[in-house]
PDB file of N, CA and C in Angstrom:
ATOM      1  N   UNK A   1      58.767  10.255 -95.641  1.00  0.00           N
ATOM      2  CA  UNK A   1      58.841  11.567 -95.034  1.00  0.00           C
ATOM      3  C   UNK A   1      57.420  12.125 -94.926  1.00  0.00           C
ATOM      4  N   UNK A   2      57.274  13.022 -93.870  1.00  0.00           N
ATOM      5  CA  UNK A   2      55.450  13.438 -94.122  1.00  0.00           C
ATOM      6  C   UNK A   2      55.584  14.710 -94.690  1.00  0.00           C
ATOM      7  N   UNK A   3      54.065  14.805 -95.032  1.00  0.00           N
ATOM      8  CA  UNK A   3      54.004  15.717 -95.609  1.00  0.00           C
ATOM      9  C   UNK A   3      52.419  16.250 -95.471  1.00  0.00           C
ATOM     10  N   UNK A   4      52.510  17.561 -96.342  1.00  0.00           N
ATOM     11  CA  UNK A   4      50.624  17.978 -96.220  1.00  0.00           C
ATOM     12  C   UNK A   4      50.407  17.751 -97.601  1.00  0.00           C
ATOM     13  N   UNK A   5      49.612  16.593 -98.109  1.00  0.00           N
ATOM     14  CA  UNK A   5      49.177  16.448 -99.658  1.00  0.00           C
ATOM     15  C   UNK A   5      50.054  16.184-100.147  1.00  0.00           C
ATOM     16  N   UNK A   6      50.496  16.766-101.187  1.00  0.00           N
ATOM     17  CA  UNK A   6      51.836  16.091-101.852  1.00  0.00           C
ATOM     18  C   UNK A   6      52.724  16.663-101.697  1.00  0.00           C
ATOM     19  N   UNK A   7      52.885  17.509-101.066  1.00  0.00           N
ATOM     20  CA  UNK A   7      54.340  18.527-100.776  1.00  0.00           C
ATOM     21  C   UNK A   7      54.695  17.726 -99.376  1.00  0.00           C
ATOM     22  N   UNK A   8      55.677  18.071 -99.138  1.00  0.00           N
ATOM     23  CA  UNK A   8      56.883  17.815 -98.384  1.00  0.00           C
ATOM     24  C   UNK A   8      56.757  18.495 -96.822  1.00  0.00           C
ATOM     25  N   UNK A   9      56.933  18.767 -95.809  1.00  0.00           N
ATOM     26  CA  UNK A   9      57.617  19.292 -95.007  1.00  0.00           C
ATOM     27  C   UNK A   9      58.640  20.080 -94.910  1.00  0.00           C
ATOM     28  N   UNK A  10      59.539  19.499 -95.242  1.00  0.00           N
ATOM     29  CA  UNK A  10      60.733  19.998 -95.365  1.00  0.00           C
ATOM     30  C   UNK A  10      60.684  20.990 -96.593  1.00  0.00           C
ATOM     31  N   UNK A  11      60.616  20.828 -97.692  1.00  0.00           N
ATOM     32  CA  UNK A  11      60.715  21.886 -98.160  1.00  0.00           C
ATOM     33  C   UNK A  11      59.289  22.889 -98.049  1.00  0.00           C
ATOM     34  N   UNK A  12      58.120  23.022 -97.598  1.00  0.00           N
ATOM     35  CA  UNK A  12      57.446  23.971 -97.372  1.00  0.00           C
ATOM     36  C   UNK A  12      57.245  25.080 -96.454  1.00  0.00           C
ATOM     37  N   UNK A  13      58.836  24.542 -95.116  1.00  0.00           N
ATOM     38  CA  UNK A  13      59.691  24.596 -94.362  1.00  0.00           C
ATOM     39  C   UNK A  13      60.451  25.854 -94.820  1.00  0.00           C
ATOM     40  N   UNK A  14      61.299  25.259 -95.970  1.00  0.00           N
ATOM     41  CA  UNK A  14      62.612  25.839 -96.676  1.00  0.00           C
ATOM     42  C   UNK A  14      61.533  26.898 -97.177  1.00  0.00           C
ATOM     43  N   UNK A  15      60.607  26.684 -98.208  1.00  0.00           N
ATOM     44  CA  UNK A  15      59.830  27.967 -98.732  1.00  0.00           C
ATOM     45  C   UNK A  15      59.363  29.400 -98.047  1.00  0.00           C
ATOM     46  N   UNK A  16      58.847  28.630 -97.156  1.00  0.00           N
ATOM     47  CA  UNK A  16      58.492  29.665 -96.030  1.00  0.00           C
ATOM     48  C   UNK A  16      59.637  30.832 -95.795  1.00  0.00           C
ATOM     49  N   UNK A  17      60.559  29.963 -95.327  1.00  0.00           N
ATOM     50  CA  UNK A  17      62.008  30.660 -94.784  1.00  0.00           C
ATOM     51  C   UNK A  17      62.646  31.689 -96.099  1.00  0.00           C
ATOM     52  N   UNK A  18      62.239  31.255 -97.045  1.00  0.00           N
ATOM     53  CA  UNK A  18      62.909  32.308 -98.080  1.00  0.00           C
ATOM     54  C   UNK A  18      62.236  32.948 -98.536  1.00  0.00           C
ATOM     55  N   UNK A  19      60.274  32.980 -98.218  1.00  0.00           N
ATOM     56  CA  UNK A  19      60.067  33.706 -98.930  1.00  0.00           C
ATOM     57  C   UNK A  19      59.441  35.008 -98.181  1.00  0.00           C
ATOM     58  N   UNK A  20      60.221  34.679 -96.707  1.00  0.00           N
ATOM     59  CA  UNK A  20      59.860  35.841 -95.285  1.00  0.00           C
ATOM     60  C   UNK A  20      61.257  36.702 -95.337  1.00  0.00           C
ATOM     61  N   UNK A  21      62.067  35.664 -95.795  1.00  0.00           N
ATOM     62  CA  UNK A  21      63.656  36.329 -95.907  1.00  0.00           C
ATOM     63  C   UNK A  21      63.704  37.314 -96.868  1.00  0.00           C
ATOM     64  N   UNK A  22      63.373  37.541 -97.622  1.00  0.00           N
ATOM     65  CA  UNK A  22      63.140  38.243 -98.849  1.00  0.00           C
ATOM     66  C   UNK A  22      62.553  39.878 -98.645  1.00  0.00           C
ATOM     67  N   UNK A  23      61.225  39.741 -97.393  1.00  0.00           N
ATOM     68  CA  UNK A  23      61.217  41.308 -96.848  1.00  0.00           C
ATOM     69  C   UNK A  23      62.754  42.077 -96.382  1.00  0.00           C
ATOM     70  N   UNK A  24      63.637  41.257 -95.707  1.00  0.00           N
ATOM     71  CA  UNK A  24      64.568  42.256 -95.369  1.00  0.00           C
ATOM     72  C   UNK A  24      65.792  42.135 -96.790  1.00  0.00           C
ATOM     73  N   UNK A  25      65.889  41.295 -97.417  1.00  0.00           N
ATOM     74  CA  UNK A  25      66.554  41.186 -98.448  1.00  0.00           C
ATOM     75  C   UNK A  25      66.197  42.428 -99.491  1.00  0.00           C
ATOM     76  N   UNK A  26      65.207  42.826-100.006  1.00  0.00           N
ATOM     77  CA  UNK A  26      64.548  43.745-100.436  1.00  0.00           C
ATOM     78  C   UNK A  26      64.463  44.743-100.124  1.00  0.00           C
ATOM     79  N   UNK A  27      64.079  44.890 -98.747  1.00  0.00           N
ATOM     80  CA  UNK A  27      64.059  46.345 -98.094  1.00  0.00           C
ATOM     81  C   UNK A  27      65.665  46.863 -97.883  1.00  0.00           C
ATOM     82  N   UNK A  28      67.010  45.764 -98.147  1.00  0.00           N
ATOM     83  CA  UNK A  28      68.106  46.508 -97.822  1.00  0.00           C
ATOM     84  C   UNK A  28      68.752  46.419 -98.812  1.00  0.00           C
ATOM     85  N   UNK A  29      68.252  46.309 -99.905  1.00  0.00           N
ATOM     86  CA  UNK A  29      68.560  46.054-101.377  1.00  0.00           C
ATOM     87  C   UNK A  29      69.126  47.823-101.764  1.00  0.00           C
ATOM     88  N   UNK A  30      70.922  47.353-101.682  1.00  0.00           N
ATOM     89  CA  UNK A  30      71.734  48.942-102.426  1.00  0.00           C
ATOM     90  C   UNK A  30      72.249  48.590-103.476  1.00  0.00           C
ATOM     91  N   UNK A  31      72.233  49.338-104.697  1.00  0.00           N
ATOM     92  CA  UNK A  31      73.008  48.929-105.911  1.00  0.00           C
ATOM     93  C   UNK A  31      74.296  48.209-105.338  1.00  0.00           C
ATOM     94  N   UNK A  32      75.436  48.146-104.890  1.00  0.00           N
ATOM     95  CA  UNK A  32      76.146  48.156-104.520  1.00  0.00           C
ATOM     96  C   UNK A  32      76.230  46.166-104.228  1.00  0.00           C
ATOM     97  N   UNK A  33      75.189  45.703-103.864  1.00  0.00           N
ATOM     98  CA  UNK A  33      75.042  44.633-102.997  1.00  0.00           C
ATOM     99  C   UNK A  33      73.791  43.976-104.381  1.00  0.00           C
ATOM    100  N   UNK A  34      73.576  44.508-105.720  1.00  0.00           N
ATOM    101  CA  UNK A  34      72.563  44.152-106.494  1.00  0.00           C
ATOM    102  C   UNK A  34      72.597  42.638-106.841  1.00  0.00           C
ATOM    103  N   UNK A  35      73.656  41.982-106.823  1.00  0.00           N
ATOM    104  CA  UNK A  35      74.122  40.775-107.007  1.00  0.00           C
ATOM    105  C   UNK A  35      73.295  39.873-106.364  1.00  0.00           C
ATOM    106  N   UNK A  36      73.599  39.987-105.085  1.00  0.00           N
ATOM    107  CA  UNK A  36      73.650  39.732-104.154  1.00  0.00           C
ATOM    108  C   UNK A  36      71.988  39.111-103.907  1.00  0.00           C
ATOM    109  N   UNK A  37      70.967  40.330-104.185  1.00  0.00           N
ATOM    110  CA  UNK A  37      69.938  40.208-104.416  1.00  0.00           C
ATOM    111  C   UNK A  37      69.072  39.242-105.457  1.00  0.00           C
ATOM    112  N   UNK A  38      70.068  39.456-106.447  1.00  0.00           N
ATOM    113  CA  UNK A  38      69.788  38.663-107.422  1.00  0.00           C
ATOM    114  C   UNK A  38      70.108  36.921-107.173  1.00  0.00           C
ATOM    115  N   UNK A  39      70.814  36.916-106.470  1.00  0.00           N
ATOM    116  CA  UNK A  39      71.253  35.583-106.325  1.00  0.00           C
ATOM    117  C   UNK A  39      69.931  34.885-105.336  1.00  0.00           C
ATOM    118  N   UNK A  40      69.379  35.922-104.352  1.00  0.00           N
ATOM    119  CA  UNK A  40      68.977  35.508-103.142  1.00  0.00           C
ATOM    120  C   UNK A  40      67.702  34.973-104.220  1.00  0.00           C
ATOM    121  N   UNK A  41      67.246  36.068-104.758  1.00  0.00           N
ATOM    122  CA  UNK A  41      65.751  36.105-105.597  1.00  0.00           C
ATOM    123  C   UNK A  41      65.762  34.240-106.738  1.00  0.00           C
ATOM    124  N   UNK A  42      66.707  33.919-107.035  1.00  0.00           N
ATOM    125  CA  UNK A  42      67.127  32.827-107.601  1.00  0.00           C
ATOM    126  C   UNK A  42      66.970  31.956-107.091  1.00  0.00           C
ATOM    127  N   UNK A  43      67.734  31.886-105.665  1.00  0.00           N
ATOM    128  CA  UNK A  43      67.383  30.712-104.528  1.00  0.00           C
ATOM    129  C   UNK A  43      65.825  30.344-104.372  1.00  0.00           C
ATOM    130  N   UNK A  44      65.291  31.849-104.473  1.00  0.00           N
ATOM    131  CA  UNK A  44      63.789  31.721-103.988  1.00  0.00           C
ATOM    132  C   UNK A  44      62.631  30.664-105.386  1.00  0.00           C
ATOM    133  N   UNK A  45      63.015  31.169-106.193  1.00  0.00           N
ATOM    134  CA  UNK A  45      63.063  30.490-107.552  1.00  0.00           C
ATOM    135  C   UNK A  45      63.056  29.305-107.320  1.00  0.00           C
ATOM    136  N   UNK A  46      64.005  28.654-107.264  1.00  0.00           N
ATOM    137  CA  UNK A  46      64.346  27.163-106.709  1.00  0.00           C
ATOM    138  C   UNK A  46      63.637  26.690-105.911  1.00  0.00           C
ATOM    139  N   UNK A  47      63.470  27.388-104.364  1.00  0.00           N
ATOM    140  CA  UNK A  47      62.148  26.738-103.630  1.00  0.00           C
ATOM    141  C   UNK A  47      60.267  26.329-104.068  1.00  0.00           C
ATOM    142  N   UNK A  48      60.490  27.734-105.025  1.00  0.00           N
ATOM    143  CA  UNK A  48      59.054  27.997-105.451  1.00  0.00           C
ATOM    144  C   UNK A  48      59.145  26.381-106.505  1.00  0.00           C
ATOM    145  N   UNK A  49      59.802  26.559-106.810  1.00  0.00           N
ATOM    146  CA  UNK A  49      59.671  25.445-108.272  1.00  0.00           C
ATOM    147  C   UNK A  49      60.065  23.697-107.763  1.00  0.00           C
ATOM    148  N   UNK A  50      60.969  23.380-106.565  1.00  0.00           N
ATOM    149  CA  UNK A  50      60.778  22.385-105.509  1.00  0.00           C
ATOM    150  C   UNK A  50      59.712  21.752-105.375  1.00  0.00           C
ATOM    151  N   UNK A  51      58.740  23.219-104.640  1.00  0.00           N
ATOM    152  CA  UNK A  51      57.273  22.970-104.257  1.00  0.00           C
ATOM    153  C   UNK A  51      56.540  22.628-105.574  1.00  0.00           C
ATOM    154  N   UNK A  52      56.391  23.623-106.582  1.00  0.00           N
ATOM    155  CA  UNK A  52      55.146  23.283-107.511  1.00  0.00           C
ATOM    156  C   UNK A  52      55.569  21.765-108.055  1.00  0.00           C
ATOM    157  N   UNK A  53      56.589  21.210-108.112  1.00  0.00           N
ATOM    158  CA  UNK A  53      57.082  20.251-109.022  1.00  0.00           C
ATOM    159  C   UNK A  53      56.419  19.035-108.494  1.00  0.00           C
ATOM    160  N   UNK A  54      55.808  19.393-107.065  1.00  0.00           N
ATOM    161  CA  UNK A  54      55.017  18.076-106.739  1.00  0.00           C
ATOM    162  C   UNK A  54      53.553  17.889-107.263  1.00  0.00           C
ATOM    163  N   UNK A  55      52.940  19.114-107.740  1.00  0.00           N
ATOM    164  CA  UNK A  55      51.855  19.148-108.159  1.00  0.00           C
ATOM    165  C   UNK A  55      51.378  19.326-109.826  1.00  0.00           C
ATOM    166  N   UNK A  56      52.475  19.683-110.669  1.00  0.00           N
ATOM    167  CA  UNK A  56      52.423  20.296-111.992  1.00  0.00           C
ATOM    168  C   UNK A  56      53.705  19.984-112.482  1.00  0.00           C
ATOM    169  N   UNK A  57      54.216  19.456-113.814  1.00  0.00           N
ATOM    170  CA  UNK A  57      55.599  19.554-114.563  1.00  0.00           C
ATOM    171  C   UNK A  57      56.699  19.188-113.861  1.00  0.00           C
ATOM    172  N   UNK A  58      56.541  18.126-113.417  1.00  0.00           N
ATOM    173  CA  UNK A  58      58.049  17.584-112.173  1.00  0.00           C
ATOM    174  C   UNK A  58      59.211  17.539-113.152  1.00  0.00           C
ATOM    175  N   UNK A  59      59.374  17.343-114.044  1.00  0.00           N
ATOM    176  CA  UNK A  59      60.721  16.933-115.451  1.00  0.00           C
ATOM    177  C   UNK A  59      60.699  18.686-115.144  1.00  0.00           C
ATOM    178  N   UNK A  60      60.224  19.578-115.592  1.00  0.00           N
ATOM    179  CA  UNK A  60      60.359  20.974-115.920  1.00  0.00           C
ATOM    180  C   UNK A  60      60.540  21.677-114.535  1.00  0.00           C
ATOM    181  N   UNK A  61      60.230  20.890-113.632  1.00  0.00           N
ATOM    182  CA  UNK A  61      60.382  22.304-112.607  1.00  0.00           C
ATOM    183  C   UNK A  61      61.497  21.419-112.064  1.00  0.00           C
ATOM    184  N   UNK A  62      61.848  20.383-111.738  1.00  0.00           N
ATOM    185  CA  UNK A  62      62.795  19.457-111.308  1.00  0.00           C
ATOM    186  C   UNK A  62      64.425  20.171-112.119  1.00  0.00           C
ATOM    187  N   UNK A  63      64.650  19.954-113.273  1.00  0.00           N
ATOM    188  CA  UNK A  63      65.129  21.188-113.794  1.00  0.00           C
ATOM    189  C   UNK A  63      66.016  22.337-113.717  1.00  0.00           C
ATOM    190  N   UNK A  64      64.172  23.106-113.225  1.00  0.00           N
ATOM    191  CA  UNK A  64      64.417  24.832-112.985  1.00  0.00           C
ATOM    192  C   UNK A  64      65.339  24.487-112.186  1.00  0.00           C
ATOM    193  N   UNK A  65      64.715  24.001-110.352  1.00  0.00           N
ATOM    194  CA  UNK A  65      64.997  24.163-108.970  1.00  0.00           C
ATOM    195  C   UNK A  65      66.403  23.619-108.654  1.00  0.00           C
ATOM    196  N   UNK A  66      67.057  23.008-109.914  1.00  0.00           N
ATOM    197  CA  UNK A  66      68.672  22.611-109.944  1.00  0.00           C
ATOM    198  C   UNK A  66      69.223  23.330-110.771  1.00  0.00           C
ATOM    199  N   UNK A  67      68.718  23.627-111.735  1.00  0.00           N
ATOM    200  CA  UNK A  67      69.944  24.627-113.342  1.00  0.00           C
ATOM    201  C   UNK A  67      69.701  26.063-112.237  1.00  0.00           C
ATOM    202  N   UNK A  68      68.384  26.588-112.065  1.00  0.00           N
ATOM    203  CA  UNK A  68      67.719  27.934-112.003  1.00  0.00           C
ATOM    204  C   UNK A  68      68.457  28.345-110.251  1.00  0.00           C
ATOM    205  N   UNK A  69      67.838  27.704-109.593  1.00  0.00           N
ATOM    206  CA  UNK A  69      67.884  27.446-107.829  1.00  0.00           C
ATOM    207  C   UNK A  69      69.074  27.457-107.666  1.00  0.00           C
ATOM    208  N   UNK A  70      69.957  26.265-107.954  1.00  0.00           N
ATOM    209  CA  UNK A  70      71.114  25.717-106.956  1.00  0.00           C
ATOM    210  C   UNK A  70      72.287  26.468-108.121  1.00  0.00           C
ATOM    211  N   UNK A  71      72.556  25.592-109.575  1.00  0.00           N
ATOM    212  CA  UNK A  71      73.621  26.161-110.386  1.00  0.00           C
ATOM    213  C   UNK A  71      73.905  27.638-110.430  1.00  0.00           C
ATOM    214  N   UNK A  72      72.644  28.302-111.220  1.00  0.00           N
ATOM    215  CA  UNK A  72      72.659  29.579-111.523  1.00  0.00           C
ATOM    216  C   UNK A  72      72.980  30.410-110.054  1.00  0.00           C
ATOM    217  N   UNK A  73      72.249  30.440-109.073  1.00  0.00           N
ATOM    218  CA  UNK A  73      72.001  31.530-108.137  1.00  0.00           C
ATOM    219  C   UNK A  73      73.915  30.994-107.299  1.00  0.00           C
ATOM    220  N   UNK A  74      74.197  29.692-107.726  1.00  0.00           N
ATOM    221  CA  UNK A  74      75.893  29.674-107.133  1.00  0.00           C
ATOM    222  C   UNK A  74      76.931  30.945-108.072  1.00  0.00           C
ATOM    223  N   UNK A  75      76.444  30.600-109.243  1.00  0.00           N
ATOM    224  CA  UNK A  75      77.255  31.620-110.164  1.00  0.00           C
ATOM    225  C   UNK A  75      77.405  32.953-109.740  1.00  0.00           C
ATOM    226  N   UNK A  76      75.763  32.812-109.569  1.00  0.00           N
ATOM    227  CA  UNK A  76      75.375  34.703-109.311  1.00  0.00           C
ATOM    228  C   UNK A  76      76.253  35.239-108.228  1.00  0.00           C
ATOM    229  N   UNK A  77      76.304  34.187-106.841  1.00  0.00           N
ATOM    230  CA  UNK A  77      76.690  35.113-105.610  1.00  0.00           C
ATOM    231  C   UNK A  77      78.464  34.679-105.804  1.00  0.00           C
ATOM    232  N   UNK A  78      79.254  33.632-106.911  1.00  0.00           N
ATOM    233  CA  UNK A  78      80.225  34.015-106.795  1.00  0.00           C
ATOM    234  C   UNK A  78      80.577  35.223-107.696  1.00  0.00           C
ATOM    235  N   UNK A  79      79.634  35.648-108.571  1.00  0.00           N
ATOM    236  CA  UNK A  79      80.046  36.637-109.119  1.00  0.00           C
ATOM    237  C   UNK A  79      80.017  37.995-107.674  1.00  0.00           C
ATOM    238  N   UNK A  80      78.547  37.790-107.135  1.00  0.00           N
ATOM    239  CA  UNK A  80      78.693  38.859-106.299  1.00  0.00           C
ATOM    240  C   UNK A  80      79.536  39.029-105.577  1.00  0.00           C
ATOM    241  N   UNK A  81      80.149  37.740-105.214  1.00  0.00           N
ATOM    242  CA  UNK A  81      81.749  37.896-104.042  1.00  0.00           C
ATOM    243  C   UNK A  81      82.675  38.938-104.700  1.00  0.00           C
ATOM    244  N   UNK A  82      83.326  38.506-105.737  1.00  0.00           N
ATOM    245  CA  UNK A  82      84.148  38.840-106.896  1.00  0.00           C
ATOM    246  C   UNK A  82      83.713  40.217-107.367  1.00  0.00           C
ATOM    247  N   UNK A  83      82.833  40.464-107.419  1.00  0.00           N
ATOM    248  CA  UNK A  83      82.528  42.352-107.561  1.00  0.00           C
ATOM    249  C   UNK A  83      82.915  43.035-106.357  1.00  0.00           C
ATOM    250  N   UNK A  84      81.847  42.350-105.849  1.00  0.00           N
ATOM    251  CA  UNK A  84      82.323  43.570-104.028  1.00  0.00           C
ATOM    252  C   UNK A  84      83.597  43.042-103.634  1.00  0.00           C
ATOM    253  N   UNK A  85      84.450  42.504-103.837  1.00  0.00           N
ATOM    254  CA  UNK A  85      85.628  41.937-103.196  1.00  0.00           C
ATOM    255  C   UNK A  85      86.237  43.338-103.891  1.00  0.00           C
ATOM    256  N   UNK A  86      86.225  43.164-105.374  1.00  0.00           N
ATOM    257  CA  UNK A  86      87.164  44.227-106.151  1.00  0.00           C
ATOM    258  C   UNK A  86      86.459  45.808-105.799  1.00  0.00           C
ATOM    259  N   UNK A  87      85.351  45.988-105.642  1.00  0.00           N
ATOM    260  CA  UNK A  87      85.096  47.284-105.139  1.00  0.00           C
ATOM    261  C   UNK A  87      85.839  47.152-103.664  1.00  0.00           C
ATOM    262  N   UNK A  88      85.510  46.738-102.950  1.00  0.00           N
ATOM    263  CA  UNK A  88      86.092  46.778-101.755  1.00  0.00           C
ATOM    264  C   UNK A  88      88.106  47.205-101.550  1.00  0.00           C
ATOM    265  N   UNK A  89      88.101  46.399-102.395  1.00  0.00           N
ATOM    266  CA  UNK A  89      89.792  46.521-102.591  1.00  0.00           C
ATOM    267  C   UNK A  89      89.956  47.993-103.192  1.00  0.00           C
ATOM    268  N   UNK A  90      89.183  48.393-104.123  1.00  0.00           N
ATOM    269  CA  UNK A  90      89.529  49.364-104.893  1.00  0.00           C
ATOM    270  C   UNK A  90      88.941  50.938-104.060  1.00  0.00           C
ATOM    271  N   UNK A  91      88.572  50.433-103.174  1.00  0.00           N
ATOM    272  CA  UNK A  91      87.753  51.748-102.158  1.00  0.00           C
ATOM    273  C   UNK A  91      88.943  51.900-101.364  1.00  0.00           C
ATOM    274  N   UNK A  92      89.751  50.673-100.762  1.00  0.00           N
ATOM    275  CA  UNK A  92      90.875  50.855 -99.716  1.00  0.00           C
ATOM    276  C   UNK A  92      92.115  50.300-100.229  1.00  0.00           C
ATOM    277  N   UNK A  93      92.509  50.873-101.506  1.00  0.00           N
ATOM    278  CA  UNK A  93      93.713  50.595-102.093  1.00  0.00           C
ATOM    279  C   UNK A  93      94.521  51.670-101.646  1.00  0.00           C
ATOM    280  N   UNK A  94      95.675  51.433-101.076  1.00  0.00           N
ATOM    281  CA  UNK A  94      96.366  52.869-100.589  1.00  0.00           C
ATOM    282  C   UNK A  94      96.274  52.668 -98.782  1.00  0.00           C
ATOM    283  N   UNK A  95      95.606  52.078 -98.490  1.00  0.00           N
ATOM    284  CA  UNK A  95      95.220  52.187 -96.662  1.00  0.00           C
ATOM    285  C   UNK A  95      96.136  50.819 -96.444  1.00  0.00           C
ATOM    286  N   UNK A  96      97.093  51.083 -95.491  1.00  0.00           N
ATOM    287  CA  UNK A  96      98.160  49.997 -94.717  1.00  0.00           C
ATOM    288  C   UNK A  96      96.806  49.857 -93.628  1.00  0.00           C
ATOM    289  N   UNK A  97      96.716  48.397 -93.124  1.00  0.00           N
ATOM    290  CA  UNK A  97      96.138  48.419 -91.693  1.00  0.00           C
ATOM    291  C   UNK A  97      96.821  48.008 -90.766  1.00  0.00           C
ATOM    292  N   UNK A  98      98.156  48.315 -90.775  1.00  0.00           N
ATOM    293  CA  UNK A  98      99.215  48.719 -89.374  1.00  0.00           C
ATOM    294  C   UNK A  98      99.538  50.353 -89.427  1.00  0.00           C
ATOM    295  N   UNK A  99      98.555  51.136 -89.752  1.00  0.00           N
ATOM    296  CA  UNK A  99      99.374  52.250 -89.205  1.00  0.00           C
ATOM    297  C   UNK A  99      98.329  52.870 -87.948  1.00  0.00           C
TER     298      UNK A  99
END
């Protein structure tokens, strides 16, 4: 696969993309959606630590960018589903949507 030096393409690719994603992730950051954020900020985690793992601590960041990145930040946003699902329900408990 090519690459620039020892990093990758592809993931300096993926880095980029999450760590431009993150201005509007941030800027629309409502308690409400905090999860959510947290999960994204995790993902970003994972990329960052992808990348360094080619240059510094590959066993340790190899790791992070699977327990930290992929496991954890899955937990996070099913937790975030599972919150806002139940706020959501609990905001329009009582509302038929046939009337």
């Amino acid at each position: 696969m090519a690459g620039i030096g020892p990093f990758s393409v592809l993931e300096l690719v993926g880095l980029t993309v999450s760590l431009l994603g993150l201005f509007p992730v941030l800027r629309q950051h409502r308690p409400d959606t905090k999860w959510f954020t947290v999960g994204y900020l995790l993902l970003v985690a994972g990329m960052v630590a992808t990348n360094l793992e080619a240059v510094v601590l590959p066993m340790v960041l190899n790791f992070t960018e699977h327990v930290v990145g992929i496991g954890l930040a899955g937990l996070v946003f099913l937790f975030a589903a599972y919150d806002r699902r139940s706020e959501v329900a609990q905001d329009t408990e009582g509302v038929s949507i046939n009337d």
